[in-house]
Protein backbone atom coordinates (compact mmCIF):
# COMPACT_ATOMS: atom_id res chain seq x y z
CA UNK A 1 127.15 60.48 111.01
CA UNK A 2 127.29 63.77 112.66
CA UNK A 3 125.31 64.15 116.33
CA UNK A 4 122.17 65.20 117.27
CA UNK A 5 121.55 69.15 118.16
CA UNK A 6 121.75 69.78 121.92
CA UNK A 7 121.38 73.63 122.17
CA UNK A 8 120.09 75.24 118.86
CA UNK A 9 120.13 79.71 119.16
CA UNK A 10 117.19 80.74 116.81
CA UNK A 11 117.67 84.53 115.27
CA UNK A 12 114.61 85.77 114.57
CA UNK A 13 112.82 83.86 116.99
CA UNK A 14 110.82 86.22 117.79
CA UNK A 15 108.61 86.50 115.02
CA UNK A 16 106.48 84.80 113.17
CA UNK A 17 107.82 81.95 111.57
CA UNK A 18 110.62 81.70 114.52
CA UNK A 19 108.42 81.34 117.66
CA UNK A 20 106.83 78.54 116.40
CA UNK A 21 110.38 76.97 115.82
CA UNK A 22 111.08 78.09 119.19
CA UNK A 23 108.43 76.45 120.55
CA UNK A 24 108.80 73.25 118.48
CA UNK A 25 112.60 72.88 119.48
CA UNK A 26 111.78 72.76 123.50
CA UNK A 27 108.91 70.68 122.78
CA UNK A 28 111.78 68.29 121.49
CA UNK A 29 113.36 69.26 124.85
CA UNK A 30 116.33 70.94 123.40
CA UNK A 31 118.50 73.92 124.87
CA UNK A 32 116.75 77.12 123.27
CA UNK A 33 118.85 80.60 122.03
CA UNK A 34 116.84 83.46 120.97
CA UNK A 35 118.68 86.06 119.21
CA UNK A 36 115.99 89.07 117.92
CA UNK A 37 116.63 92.81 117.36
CA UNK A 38 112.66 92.98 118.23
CA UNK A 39 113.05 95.85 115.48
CA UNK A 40 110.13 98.18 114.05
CA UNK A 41 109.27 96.66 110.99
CA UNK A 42 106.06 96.02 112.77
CA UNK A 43 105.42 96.26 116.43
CA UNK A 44 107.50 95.18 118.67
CA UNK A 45 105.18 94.45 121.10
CA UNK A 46 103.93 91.81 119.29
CA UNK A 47 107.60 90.46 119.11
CA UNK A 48 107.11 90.27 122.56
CA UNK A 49 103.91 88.89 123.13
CA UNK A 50 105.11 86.45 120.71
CA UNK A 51 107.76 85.60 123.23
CA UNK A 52 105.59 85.18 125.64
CA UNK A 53 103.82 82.70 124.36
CA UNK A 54 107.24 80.57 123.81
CA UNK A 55 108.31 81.04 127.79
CA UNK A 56 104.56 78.93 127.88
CA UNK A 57 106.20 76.18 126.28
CA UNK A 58 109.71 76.12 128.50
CA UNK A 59 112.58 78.22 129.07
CA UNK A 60 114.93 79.74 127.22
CA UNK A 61 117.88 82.50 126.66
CA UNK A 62 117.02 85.68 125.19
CA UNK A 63 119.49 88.23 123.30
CA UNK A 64 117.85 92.06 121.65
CA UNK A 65 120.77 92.31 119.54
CA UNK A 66 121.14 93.55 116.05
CA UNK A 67 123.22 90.77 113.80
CA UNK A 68 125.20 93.80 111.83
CA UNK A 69 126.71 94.30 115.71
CA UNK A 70 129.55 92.02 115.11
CA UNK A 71 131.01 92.46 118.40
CA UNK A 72 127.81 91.68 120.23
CA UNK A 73 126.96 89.25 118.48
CA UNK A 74 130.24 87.55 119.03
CA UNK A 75 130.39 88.03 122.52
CA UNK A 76 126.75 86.69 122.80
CA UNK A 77 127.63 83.69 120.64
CA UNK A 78 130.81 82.87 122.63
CA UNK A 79 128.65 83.09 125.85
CA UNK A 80 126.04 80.51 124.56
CA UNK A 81 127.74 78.33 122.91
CA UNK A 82 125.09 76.78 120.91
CA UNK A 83 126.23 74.02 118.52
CA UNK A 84 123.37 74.89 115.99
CA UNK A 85 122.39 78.12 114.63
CA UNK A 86 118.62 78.33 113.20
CA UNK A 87 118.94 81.45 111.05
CA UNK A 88 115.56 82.93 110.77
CA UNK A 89 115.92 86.73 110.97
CA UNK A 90 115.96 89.32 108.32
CA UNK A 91 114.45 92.26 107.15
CA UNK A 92 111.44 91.06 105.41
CA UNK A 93 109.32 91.89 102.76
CA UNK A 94 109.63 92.96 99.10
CA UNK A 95 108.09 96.49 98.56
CA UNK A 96 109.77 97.46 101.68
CA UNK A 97 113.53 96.35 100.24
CA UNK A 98 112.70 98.24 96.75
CA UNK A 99 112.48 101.31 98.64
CA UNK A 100 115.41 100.62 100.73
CA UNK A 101 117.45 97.80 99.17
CA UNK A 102 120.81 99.56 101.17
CA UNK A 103 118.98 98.44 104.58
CA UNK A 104 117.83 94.99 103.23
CA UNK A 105 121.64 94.42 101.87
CA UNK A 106 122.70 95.14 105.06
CA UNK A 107 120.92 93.34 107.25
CA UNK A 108 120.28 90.22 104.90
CA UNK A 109 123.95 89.83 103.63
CA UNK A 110 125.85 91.34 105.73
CA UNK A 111 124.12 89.91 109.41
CA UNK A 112 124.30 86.23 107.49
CA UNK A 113 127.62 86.36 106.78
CA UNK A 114 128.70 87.94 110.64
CA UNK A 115 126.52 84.44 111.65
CA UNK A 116 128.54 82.23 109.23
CA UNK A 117 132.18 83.72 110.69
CA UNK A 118 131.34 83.28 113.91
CA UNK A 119 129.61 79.81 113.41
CA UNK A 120 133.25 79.01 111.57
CA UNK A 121 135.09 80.57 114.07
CA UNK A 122 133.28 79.16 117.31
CA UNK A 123 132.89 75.40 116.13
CA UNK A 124 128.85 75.50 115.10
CA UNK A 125 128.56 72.21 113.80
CA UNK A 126 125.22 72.87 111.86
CA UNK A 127 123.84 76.15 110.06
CA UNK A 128 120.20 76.01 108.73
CA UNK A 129 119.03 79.17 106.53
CA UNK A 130 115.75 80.65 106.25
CA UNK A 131 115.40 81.58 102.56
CA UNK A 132 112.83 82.48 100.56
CA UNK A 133 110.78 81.28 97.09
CA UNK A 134 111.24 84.45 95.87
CA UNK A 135 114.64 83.56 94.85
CA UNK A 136 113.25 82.29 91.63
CA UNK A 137 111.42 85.59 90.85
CA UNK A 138 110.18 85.23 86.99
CA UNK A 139 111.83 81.89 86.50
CA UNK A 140 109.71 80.20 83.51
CA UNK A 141 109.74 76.67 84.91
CA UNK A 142 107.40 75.28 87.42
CA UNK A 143 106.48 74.05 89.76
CA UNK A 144 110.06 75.54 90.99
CA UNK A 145 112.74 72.79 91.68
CA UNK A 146 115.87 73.40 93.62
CA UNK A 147 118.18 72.25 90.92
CA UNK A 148 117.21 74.87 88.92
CA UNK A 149 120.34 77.44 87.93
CA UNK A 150 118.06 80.03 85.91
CA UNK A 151 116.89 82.26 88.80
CA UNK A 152 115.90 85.88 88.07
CA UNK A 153 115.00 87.24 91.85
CA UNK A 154 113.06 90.80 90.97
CA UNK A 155 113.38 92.54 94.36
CA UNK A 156 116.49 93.69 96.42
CA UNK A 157 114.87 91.47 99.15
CA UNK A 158 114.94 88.16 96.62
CA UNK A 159 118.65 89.23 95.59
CA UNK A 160 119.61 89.42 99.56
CA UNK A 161 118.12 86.04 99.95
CA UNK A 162 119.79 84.49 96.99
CA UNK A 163 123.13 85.79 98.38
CA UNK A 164 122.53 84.47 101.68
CA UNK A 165 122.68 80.95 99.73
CA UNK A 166 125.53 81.56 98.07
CA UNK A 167 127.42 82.28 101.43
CA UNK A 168 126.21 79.26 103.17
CA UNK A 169 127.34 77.46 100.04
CA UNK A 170 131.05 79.46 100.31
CA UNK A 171 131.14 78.52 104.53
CA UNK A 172 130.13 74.87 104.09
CA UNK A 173 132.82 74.30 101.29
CA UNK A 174 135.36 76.55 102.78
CA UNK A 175 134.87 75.53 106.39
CA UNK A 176 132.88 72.16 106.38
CA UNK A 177 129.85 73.66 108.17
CA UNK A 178 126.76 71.52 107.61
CA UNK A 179 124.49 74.27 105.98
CA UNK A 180 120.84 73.78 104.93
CA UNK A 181 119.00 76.34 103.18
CA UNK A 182 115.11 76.38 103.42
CA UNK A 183 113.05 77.96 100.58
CA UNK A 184 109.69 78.82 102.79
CA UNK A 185 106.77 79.82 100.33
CA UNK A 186 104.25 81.93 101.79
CA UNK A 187 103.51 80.64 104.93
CA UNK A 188 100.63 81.73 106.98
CA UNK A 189 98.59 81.15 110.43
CA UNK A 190 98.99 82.98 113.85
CA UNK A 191 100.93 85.14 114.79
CA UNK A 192 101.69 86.02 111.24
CA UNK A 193 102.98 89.30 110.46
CA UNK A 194 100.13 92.26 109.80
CA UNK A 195 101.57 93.06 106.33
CA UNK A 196 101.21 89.80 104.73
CA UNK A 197 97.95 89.29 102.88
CA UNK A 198 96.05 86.47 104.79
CA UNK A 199 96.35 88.90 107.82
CA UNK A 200 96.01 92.25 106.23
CA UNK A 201 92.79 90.80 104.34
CA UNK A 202 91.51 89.08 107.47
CA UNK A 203 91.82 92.34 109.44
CA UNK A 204 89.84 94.05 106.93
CA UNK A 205 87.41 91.79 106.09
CA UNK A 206 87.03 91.27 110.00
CA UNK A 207 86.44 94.97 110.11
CA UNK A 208 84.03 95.35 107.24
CA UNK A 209 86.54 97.22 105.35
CA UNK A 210 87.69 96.74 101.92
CA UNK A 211 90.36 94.15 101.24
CA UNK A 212 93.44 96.02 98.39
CA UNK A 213 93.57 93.39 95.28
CA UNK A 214 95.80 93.78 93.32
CA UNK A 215 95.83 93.14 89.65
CA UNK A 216 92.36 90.43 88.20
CA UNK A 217 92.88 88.18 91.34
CA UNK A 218 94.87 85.48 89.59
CA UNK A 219 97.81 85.77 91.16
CA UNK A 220 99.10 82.23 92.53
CA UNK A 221 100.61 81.19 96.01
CA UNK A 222 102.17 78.28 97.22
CA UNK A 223 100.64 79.06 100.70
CA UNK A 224 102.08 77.01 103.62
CA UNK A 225 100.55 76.48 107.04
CA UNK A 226 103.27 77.42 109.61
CA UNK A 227 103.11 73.71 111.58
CA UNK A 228 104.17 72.45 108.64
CA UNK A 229 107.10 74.71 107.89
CA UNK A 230 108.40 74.29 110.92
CA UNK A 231 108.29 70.61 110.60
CA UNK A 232 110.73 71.14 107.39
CA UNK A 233 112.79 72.96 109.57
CA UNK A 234 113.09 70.30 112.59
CA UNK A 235 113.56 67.76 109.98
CA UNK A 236 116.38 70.11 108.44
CA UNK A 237 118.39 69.59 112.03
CA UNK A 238 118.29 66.06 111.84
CA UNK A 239 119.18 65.90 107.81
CA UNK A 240 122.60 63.55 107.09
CA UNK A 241 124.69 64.77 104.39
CA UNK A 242 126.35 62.33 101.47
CA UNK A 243 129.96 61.37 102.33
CA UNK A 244 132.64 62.72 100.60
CA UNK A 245 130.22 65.96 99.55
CA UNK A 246 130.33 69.62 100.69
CA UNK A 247 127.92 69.25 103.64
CA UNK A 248 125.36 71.54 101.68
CA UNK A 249 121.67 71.25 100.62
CA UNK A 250 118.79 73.51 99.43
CA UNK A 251 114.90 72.19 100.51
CA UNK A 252 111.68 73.94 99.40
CA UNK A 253 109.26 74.16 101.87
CA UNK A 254 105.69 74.48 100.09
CA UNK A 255 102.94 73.29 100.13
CA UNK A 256 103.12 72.15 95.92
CA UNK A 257 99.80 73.48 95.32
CA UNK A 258 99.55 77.55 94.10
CA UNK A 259 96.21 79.26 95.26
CA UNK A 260 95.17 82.39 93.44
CA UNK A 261 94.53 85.17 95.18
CA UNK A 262 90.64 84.91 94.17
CA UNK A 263 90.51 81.52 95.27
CA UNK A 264 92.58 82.83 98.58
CA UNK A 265 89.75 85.54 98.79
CA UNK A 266 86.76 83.09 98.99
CA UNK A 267 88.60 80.69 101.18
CA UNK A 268 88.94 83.92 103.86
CA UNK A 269 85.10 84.61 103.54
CA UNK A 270 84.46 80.92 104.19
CA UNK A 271 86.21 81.17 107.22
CA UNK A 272 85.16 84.24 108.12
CA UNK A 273 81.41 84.21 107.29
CA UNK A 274 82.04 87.96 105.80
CA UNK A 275 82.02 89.19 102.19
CA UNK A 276 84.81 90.74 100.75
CA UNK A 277 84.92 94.12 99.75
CA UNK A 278 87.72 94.28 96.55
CA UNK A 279 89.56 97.21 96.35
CA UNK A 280 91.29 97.01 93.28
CA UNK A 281 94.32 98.03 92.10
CA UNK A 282 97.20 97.87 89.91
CA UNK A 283 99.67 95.26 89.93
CA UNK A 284 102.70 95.94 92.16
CA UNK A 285 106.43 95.98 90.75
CA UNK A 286 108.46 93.42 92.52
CA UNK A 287 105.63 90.58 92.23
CA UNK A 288 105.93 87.49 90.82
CA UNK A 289 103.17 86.02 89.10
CA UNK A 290 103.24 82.69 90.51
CA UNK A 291 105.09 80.10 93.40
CA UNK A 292 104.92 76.91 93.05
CA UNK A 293 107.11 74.56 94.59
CA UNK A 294 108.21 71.28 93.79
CA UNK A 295 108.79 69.71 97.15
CA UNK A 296 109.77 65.90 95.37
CA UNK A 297 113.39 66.61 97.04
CA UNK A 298 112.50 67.51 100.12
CA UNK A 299 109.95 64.73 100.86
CA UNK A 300 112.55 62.04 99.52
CA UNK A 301 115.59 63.25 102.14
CA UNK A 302 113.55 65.26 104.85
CA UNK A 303 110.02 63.30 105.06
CA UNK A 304 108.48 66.61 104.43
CA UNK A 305 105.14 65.85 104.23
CA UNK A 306 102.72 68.88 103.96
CA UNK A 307 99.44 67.84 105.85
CA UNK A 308 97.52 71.44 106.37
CA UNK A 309 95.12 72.28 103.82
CA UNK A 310 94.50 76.05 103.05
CA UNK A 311 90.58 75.58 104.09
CA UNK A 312 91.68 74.26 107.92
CA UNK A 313 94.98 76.36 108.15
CA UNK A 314 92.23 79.95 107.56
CA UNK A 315 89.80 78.42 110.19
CA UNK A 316 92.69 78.23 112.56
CA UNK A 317 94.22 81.76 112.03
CA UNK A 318 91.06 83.11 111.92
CA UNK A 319 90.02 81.39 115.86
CA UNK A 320 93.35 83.01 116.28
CA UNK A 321 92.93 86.58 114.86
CA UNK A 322 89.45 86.51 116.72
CA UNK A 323 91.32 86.19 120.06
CA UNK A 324 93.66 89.01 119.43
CA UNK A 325 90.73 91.09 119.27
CA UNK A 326 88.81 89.90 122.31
């Protein structure tokens, strides 16, 4: 039986989905690491703020580093010490990577594998990977299971996902490093990043403007309400591998219940009071027609147990996104 995690670094943690981790792990009173290039993919000033609002909940270290910088992120890593890494940053989104898939390769891949060397070469004992649903891209089966081989990701950023699993699979049979990867699908509520569609449309709609839709609206998303993401993740630190196995696992994190975007639309002008203005448009290459996980797996070894339901996770980002603006 392996030990509990004393002093976890986060990458990432800084953003969205990694401040609330943050903030979760020194709630549990454990050491904190953040590691964040607090790049421009959307302010960093939010990145920041988002900070911030972690250094409410206790104290921690703090690295700007970019995770291609091998050597700084080696001498940062030897400095902490941490005996978990939480890997949580990437360049995100999928239009973005199909206009620069070189970037998202690099970045992706190449700053998961400098993590994995150094995690091998400086005695991490546990690695847990951020992925991504998109992995399956126009797989035919659902609701999406992990034990299913016949994945067709359709943008570079799926592919640099998909790769990042097969490395943590490579480093935890090489090497013997515990490695979980998490499949996170579509998850939403503050501090969620102003290109996803829950804030873009809330903006809008919060504006009076008119919301883009693209293709009839029927779309589906597994959407996911951040608290509960992040309790996959805490319960991915505390996860006990098989005997006699590659220490190795892959866990969707869903919510097992797709939402089309129409459906996502009148949910927003519940919570907002406002009527949506539909822009429409054609659909966009790179999107998959539905996500839909199966999280069976994950509620049998992790006790992942979903409890936010879309209509209370919009009325809390949208008290949020209401404060932002006052």
């Amino acid at each position: 039986m392996s030990s509990p995690p004393n002093h976890v670094l986060v990458t990432g943690g800084a953003g969205f989905v990694g401040s609330h981790v943050s903030e979760a792990l020194l709630r549990r009173g454990m050491q904190l690491s953040v590691v964040d290039s607090l790049d421009d993919f959307y302010s960093p000033a939010a990145k920041r703020a988002n900070l911030e609002e972690v250094r409410k909940t206790g104290r921690f270290a703090f690295c700007e580093l970019n995770l291609c910088d091998f050597e700084a992120l080696r001498e940062a890593i030897t400095r902490l010490r941490p005996d978990t890494i939480i890997h949580l940053a990437a360049r995100a989104g999928v239009r973005p990577s199909i206009e620069n898939p070189k970037l998202y390769e690099g970045v992706n891949v190449g700053g998961t594998v400098n993590l994995l060397e150094l995690a091998r070469q400086l005695g991490v004992k546990r690695f847990i990977f951020g992925s991504s649903s998109s992995v399956y891209g126009i797989t035919n089966r659902v609701p999406f299971t992990e034990d299913d081989l016949c994945l067709r990701p359709i943008s570079p950023y799926a592919a640099t996902k998909l790769a990042g699993e097969f490395f943590c699979h490579t480093y935890a049979h090489l090497y013997g490093i515990s490695t979980v990867c998490l499949r996170f699908f579509t998850v939403y509520g503050p501090r969620q990043r102003p290109d996803l569609a829950i804030r873009k449309f809330g903006t809008l709609m919060e504006a009076g403007n008119p919301i883009p839709v693209f293709g009839d609206g029927s779309m589906g998303r597994d959407y996911t309400f951040v608290d509960d993401t992040v309790a996959g993740v805490l319960a991915a630190l505390d996860y006990q591998f098989p005997p006699s196995e590659t220490p190795f696992d892959i866990f969707n994190l869903g919510n097992s219940h797709p939402v089309s975007l129409n459906e996502l639309i009148e949910g927003l002008e519940r919570a907002t009071g406002r009527a949506a203005i539909r822009d429409p448009r054609p659909l966009q290459p790179g999107d998959v027609p539905i996500t839909w996980a199966n999280t069976d797996k994950a509620a049998r070894l992790l006790g992942y147990r979903p409890a936010t339901s879309l209509a209370e996770g919009l009325e809390r980002f949208v008290r949020w996104l209401r404060c932002q603006r006052s």
